[in-house]
Every structure is written in C-alpha cells, then in structure tokens.
PDB file of N, CA and C in Angstrom:
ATOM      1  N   UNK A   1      87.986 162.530  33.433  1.00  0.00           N
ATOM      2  CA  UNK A   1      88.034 161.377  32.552  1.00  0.00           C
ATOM      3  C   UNK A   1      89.471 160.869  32.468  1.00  0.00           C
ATOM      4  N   UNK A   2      89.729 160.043  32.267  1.00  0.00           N
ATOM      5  CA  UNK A   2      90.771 158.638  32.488  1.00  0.00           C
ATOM      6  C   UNK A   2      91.446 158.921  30.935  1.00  0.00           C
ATOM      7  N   UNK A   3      92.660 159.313  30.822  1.00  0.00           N
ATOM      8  CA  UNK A   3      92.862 158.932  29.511  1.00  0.00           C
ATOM      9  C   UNK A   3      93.133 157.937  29.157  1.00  0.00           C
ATOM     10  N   UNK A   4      93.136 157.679  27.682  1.00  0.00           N
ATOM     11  CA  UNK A   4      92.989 156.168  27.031  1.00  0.00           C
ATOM     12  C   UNK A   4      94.588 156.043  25.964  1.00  0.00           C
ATOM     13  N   UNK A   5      95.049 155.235  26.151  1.00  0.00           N
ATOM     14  CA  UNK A   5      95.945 155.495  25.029  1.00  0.00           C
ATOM     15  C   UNK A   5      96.272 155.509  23.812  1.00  0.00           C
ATOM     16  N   UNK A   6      96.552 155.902  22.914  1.00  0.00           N
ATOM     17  CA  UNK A   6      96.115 156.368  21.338  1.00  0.00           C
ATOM     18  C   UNK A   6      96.274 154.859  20.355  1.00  0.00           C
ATOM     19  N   UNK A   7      96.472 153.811  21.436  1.00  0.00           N
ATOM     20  CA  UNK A   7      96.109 152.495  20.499  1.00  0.00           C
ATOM     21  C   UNK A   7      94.850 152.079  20.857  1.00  0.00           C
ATOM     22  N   UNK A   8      94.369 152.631  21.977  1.00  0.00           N
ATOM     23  CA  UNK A   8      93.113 152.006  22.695  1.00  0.00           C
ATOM     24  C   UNK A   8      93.452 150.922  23.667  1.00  0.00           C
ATOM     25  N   UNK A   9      94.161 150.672  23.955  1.00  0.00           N
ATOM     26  CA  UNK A   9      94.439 149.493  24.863  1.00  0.00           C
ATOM     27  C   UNK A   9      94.618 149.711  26.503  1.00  0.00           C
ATOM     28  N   UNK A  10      94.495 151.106  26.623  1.00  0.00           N
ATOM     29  CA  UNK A  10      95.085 151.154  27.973  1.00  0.00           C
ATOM     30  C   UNK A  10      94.052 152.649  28.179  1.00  0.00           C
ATOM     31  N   UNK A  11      93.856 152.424  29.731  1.00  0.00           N
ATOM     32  CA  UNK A  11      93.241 153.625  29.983  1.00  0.00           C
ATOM     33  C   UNK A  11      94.129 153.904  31.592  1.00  0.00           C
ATOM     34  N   UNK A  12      94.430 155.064  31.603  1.00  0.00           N
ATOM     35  CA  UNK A  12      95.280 155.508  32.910  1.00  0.00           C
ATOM     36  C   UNK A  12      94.657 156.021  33.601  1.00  0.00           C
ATOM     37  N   UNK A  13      95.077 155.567  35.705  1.00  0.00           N
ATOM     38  CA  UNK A  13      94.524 155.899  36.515  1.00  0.00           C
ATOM     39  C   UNK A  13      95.275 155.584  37.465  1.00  0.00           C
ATOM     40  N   UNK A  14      95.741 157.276  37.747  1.00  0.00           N
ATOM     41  CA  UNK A  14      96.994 157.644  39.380  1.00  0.00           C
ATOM     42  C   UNK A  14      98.217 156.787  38.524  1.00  0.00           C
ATOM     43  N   UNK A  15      98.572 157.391  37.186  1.00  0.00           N
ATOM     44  CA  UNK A  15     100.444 156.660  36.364  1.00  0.00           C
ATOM     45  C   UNK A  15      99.909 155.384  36.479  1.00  0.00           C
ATOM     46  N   UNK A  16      98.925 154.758  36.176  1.00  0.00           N
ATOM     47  CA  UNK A  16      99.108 153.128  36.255  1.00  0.00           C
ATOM     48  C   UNK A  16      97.889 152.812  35.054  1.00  0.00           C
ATOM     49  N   UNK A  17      98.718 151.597  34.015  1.00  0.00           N
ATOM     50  CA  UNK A  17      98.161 151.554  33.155  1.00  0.00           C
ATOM     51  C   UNK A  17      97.040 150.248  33.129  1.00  0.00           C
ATOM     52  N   UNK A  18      95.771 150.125  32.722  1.00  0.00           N
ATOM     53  CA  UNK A  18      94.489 149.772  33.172  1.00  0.00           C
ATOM     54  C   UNK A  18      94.057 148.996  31.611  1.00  0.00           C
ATOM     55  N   UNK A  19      93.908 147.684  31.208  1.00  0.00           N
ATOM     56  CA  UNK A  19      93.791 147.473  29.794  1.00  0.00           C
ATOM     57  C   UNK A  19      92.108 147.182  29.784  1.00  0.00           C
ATOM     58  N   UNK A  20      91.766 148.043  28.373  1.00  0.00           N
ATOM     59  CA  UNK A  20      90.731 148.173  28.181  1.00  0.00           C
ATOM     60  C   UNK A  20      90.168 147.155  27.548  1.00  0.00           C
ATOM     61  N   UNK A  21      88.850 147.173  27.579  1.00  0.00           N
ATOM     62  CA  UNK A  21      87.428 146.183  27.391  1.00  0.00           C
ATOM     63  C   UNK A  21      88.278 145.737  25.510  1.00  0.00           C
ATOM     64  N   UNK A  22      87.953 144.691  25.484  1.00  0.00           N
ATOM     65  CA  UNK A  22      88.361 144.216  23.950  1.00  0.00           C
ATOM     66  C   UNK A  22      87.358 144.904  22.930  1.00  0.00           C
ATOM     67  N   UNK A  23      87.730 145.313  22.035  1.00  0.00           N
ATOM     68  CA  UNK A  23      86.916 146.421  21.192  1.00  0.00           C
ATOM     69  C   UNK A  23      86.144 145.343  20.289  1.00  0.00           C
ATOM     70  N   UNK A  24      86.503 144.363  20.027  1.00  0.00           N
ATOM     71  CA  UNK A  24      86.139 143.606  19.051  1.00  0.00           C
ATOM     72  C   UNK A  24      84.984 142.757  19.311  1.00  0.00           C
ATOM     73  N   UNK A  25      84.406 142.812  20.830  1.00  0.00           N
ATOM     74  CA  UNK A  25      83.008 142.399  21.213  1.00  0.00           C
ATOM     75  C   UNK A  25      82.058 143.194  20.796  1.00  0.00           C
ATOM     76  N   UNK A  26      81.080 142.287  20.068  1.00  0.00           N
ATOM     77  CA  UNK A  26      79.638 142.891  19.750  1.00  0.00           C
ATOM     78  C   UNK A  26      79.004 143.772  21.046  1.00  0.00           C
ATOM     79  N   UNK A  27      78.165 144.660  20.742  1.00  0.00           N
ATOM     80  CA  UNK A  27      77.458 145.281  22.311  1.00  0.00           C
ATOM     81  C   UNK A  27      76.480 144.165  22.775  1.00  0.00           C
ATOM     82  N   UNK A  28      75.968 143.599  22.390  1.00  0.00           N
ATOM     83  CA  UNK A  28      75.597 142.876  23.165  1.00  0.00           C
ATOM     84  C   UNK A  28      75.957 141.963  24.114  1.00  0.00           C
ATOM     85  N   UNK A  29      77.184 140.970  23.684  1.00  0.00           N
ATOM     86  CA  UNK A  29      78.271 140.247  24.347  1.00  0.00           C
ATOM     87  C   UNK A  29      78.881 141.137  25.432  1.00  0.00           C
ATOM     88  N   UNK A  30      79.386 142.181  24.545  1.00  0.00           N
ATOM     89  CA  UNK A  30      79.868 143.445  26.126  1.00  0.00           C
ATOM     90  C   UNK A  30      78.770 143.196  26.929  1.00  0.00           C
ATOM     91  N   UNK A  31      77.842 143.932  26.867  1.00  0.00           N
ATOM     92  CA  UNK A  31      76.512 143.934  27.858  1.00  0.00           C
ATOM     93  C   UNK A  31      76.487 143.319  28.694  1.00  0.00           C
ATOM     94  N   UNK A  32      75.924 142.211  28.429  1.00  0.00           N
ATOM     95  CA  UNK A  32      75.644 140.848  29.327  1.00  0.00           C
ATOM     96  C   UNK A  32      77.459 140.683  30.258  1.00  0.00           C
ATOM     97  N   UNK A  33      78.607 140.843  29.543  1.00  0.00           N
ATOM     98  CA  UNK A  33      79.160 140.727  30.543  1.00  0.00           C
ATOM     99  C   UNK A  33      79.845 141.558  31.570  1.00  0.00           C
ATOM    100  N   UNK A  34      79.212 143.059  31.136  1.00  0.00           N
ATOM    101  CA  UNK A  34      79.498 144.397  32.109  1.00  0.00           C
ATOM    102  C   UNK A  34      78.277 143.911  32.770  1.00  0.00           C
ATOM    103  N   UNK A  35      77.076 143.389  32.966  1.00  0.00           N
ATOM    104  CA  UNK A  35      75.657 143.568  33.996  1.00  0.00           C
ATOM    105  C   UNK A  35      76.300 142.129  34.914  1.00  0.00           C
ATOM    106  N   UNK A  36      76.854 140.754  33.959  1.00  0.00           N
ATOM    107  CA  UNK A  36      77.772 140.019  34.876  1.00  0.00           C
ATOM    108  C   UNK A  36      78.835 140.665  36.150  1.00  0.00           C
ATOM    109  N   UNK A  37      79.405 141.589  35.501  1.00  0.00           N
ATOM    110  CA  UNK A  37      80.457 142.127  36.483  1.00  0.00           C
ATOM    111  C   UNK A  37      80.236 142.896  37.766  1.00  0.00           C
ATOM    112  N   UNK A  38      78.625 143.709  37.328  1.00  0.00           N
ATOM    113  CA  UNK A  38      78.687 144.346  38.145  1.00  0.00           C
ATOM    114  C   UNK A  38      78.059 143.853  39.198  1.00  0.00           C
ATOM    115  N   UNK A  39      77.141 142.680  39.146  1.00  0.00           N
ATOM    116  CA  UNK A  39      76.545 141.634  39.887  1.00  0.00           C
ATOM    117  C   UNK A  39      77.751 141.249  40.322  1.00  0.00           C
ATOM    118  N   UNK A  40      78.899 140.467  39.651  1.00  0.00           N
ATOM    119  CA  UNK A  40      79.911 139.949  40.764  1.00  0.00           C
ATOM    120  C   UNK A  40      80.441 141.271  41.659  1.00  0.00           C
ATOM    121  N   UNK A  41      80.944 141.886  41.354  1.00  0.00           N
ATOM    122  CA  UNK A  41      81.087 143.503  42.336  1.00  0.00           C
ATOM    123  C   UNK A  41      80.319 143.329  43.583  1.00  0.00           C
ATOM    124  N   UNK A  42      78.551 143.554  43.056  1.00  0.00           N
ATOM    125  CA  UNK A  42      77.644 143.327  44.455  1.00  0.00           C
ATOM    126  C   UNK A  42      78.107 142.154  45.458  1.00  0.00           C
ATOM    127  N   UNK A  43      78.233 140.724  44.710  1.00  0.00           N
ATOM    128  CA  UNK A  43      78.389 140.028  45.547  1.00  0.00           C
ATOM    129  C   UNK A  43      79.252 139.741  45.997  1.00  0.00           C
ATOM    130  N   UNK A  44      80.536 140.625  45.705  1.00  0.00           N
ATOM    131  CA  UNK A  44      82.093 140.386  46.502  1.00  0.00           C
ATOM    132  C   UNK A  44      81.632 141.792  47.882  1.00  0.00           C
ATOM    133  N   UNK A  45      81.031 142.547  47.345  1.00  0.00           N
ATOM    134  CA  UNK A  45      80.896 143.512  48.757  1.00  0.00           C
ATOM    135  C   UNK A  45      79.711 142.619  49.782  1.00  0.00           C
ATOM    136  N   UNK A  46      79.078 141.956  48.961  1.00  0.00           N
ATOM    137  CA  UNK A  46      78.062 141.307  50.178  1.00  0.00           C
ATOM    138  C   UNK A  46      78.890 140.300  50.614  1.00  0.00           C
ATOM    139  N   UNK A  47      79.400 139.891  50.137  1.00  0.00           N
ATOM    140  CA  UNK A  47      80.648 138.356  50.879  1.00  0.00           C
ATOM    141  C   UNK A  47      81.492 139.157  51.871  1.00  0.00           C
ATOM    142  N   UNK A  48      82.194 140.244  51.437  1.00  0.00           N
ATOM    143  CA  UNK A  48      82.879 141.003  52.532  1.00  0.00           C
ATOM    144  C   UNK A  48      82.110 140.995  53.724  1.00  0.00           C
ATOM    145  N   UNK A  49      81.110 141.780  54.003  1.00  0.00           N
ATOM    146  CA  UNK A  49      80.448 142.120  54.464  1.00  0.00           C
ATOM    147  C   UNK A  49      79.223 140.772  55.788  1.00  0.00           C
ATOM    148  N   UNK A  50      80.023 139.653  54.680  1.00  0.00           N
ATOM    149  CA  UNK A  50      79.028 138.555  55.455  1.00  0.00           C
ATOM    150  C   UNK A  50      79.837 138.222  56.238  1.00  0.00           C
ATOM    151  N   UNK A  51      81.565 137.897  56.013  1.00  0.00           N
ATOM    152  CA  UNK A  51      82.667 137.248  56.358  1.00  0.00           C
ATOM    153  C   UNK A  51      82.521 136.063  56.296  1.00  0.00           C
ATOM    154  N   UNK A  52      81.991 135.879  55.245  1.00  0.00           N
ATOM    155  CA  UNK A  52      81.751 134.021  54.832  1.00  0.00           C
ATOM    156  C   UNK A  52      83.017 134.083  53.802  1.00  0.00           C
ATOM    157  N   UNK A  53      84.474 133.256  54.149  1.00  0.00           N
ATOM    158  CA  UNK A  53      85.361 133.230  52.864  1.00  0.00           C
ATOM    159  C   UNK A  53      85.287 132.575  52.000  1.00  0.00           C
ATOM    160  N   UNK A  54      84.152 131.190  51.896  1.00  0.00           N
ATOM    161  CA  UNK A  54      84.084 130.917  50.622  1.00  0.00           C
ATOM    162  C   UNK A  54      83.285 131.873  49.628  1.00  0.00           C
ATOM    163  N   UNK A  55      82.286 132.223  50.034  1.00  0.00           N
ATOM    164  CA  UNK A  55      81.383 133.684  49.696  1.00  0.00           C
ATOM    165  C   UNK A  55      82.171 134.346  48.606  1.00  0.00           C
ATOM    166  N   UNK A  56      83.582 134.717  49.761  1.00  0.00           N
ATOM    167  CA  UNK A  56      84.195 135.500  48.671  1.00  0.00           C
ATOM    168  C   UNK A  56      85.195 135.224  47.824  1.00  0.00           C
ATOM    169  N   UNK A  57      85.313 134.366  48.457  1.00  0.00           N
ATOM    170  CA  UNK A  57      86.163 133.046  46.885  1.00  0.00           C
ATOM    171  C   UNK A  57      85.039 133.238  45.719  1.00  0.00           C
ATOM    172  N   UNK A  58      84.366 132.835  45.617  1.00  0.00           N
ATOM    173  CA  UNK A  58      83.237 132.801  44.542  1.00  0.00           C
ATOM    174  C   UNK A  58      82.972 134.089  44.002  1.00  0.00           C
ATOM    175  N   UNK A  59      82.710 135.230  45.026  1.00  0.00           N
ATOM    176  CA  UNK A  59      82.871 135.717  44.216  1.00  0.00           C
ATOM    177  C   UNK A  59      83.913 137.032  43.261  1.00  0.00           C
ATOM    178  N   UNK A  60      84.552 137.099  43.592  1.00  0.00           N
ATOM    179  CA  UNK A  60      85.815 136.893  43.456  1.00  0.00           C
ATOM    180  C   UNK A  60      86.660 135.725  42.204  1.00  0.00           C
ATOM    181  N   UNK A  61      85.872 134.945  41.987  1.00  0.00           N
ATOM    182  CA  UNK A  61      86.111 134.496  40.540  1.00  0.00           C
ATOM    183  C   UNK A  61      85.012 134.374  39.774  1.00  0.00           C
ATOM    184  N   UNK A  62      83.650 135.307  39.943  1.00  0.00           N
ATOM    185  CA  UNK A  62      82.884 135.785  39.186  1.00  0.00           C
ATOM    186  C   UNK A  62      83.253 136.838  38.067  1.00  0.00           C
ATOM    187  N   UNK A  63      84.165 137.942  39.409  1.00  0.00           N
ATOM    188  CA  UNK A  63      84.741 138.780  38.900  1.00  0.00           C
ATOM    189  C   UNK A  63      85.763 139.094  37.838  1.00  0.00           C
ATOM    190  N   UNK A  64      86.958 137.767  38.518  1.00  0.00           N
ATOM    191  CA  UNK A  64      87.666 137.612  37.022  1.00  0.00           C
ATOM    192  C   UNK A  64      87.159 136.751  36.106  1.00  0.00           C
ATOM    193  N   UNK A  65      86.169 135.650  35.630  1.00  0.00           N
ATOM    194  CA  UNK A  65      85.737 135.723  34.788  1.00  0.00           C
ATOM    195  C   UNK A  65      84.997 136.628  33.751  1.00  0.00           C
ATOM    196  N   UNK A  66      84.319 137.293  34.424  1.00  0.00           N
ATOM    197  CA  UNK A  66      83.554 138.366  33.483  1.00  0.00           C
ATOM    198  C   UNK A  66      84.737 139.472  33.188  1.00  0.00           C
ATOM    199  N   UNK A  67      85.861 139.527  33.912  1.00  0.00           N
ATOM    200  CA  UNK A  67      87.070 140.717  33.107  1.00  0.00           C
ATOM    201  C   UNK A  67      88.007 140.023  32.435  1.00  0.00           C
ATOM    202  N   UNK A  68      88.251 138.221  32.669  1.00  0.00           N
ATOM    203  CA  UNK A  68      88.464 137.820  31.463  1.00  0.00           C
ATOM    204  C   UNK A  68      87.590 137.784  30.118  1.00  0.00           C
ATOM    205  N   UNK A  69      86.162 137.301  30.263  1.00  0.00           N
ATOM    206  CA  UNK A  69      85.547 137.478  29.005  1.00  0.00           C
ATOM    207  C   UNK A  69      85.470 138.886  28.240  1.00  0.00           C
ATOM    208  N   UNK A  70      85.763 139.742  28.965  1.00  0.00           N
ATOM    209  CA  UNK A  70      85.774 141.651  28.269  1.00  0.00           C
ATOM    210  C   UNK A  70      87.023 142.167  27.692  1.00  0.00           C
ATOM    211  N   UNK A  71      88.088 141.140  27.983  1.00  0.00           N
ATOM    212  CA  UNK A  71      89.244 140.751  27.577  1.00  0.00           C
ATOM    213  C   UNK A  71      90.141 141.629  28.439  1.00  0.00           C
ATOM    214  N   UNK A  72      89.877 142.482  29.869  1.00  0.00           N
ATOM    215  CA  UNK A  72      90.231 142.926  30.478  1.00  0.00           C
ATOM    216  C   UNK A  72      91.827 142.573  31.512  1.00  0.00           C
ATOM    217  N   UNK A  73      91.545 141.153  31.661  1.00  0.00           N
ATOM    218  CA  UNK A  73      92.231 140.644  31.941  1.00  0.00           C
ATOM    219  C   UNK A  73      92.596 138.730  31.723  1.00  0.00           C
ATOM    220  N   UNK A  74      93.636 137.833  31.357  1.00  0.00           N
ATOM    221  CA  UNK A  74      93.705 136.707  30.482  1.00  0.00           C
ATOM    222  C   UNK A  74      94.550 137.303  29.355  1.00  0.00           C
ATOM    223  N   UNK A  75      94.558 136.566  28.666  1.00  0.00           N
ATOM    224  CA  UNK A  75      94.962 137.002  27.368  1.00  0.00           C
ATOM    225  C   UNK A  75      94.893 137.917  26.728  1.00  0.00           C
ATOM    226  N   UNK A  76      96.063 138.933  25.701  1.00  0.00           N
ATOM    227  CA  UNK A  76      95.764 139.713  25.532  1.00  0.00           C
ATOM    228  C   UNK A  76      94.759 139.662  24.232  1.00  0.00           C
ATOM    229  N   UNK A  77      93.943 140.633  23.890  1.00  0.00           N
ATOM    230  CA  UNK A  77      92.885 140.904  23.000  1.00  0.00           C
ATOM    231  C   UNK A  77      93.741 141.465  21.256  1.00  0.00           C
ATOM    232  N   UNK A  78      94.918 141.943  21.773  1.00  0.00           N
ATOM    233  CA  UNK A  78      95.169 142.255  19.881  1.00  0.00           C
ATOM    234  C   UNK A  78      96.281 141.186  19.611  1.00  0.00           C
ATOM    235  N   UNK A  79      96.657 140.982  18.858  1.00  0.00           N
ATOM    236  CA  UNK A  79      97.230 140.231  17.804  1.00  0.00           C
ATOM    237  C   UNK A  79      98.565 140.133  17.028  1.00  0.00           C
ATOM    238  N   UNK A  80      99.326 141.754  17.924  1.00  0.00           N
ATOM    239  CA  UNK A  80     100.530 142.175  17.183  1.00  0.00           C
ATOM    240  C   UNK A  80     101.837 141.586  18.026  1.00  0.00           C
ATOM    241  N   UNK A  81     101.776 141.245  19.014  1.00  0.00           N
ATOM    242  CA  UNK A  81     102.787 140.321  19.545  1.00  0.00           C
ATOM    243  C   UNK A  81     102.720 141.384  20.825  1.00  0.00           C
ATOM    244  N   UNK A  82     102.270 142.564  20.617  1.00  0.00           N
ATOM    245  CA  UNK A  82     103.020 143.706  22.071  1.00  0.00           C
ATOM    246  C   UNK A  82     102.773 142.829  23.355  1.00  0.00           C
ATOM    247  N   UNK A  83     103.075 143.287  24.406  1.00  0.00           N
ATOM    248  CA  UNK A  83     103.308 142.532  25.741  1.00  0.00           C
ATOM    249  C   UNK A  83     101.833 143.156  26.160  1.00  0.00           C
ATOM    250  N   UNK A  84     101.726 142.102  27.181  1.00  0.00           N
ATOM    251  CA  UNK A  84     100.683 143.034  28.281  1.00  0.00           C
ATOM    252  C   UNK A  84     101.042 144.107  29.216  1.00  0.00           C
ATOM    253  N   UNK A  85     100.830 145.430  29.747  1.00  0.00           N
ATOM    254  CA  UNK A  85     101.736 146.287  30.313  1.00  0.00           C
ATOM    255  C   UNK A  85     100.589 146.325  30.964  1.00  0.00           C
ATOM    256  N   UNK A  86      99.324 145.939  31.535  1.00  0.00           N
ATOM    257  CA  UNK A  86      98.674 146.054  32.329  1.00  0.00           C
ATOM    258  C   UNK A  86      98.809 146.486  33.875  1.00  0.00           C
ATOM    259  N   UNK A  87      98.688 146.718  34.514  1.00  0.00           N
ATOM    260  CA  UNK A  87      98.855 147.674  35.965  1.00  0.00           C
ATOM    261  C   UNK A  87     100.532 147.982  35.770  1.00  0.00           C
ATOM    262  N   UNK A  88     100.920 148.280  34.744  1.00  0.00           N
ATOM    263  CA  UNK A  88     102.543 148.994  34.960  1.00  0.00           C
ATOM    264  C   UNK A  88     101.962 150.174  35.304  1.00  0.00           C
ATOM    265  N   UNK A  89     103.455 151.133  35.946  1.00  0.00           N
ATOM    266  CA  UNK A  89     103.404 152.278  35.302  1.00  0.00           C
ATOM    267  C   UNK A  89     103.739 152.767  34.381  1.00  0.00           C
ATOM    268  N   UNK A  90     103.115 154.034  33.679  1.00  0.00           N
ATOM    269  CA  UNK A  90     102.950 154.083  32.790  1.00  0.00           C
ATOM    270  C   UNK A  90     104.157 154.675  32.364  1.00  0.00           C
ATOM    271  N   UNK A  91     105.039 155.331  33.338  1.00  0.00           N
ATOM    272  CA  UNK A  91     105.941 156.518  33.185  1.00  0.00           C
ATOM    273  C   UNK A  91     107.504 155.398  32.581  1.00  0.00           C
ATOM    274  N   UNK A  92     106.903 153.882  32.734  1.00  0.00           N
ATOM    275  CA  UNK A  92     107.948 153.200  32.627  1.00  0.00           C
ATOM    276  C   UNK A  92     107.786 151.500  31.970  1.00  0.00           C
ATOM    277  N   UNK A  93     106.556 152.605  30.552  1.00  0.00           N
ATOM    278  CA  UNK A  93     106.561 151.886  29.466  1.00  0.00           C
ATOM    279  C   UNK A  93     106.581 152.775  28.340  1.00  0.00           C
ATOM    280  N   UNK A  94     106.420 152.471  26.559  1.00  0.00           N
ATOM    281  CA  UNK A  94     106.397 152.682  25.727  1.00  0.00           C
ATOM    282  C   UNK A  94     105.506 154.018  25.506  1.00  0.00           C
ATOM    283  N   UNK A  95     104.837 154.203  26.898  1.00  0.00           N
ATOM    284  CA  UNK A  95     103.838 155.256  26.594  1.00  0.00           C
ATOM    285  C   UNK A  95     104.233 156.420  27.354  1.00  0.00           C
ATOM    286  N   UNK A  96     105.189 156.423  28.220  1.00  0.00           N
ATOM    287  CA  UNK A  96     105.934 157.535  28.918  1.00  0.00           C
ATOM    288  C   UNK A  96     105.942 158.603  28.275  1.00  0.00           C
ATOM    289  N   UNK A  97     106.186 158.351  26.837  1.00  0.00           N
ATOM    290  CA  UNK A  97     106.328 159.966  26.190  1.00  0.00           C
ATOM    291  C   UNK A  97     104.853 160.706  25.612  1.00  0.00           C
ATOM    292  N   UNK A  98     104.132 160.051  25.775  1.00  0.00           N
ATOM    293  CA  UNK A  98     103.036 160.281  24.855  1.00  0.00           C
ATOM    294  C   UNK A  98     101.818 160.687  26.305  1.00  0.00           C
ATOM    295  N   UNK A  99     101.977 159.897  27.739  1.00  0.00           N
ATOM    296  CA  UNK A  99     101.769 160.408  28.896  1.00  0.00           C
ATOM    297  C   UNK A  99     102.096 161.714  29.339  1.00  0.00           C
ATOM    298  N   UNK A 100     103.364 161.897  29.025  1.00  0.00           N
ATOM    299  CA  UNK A 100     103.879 163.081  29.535  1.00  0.00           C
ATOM    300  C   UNK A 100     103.566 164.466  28.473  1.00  0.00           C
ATOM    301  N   UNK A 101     103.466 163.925  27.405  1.00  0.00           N
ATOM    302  CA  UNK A 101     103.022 165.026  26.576  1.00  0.00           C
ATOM    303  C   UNK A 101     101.488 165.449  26.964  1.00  0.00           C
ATOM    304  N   UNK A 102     100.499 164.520  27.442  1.00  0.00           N
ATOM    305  CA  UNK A 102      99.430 164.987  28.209  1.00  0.00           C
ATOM    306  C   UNK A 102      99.282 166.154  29.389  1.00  0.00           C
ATOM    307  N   UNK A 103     100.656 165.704  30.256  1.00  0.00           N
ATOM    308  CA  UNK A 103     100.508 166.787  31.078  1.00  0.00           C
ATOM    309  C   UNK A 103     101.376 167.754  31.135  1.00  0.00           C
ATOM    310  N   UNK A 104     102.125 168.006  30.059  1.00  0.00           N
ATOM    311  CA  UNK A 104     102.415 169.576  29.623  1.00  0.00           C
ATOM    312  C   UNK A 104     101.408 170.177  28.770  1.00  0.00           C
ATOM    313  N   UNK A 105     100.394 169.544  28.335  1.00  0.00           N
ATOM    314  CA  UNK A 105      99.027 170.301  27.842  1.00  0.00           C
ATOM    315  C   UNK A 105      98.359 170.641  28.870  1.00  0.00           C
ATOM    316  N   UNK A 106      98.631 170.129  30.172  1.00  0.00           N
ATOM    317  CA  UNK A 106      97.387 170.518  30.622  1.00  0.00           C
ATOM    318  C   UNK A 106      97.966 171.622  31.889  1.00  0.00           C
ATOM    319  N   UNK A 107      99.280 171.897  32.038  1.00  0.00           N
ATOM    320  CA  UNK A 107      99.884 173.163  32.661  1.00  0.00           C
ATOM    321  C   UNK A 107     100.218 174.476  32.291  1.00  0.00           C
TER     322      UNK A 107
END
C-alpha cells in the first residue's frame, strides 16, 4: 500500500508525490467519475493499440478530464493557499521528514 500523507493530499509512489482524489466529493460524484476514468484508460490503450492519433488525442483528454473532475489534477482541491507539489519528489518537499520517518519504521 502507497502511503498517503497525514494531510491527505498526497499519496507516494517510487519518492514521487501523487495528489489525491478531492475528499470533498459525494460517493456518488466520485463514482461516476472513477467508472469515467477507467473507460478513458480502456480507450487510450485501444487508441494505442489502433495507431489512430486522433483516437488518442481524445482519449487522452477523457482522461484528464475525469482526473480533473476528482480533483486529481487542475486546481488544487483545499483552500489553505499550500502549493501543488504534485509529481515532486517527495524527499524535496515539506514532507521529507515525515517520509523519512516512514522508513526508519520500517528497518
């Protein structure tokens, strides 16, 4: 499992920080736009796969729409002014210490 960071905003994977689904969507709204995403997913591997490039233009901005609407990516989702640190690493943001305290627990 991926850890998450103790504001919720970030989930880490291989030192690189990953911003999480906006908490403040109803499940249903989530829903509909995780079953959106994963339909765009299918149809960016079937566009690959066709080598049609408008195919994958499309879809391909299926994709970032539905991870903008999850608040995944666009704008950020909280309200306190912090920056977006999205695909940083992690070792070389605000969360470096609180990362690293993870993996002296786990040696």
């Amino acid at each position: 499992m991926n850890p998450t960071t103790p504001d919720g905003r970030y989930f880490v994977v291989k030192d690189q920080l990953w911003r999480c689904s906006n908490p403040g969507l109803n499940d249903d709204e989530r829903q509909r736009w995780v079953n959106e995403l994963m339909t765009a997913r299918r149809a960016v591997k079937s566009a690959k796969a066709s080598g049609d490039p408008a195919q994958l233009k499309a879809a391909r901005g299926a994709v970032n729409t539905a991870k903008v609407a999850l608040g995944e990516r666009g704008p950020v989702w909280w309200d306190d002014g912090s920056p977006d640190l999205n695909r940083h690493k992690v070792t070389h943001t605000l969360y470096a210490q609180w990362y690293a305290s993870l993996n002296e627990t786990d040696t």
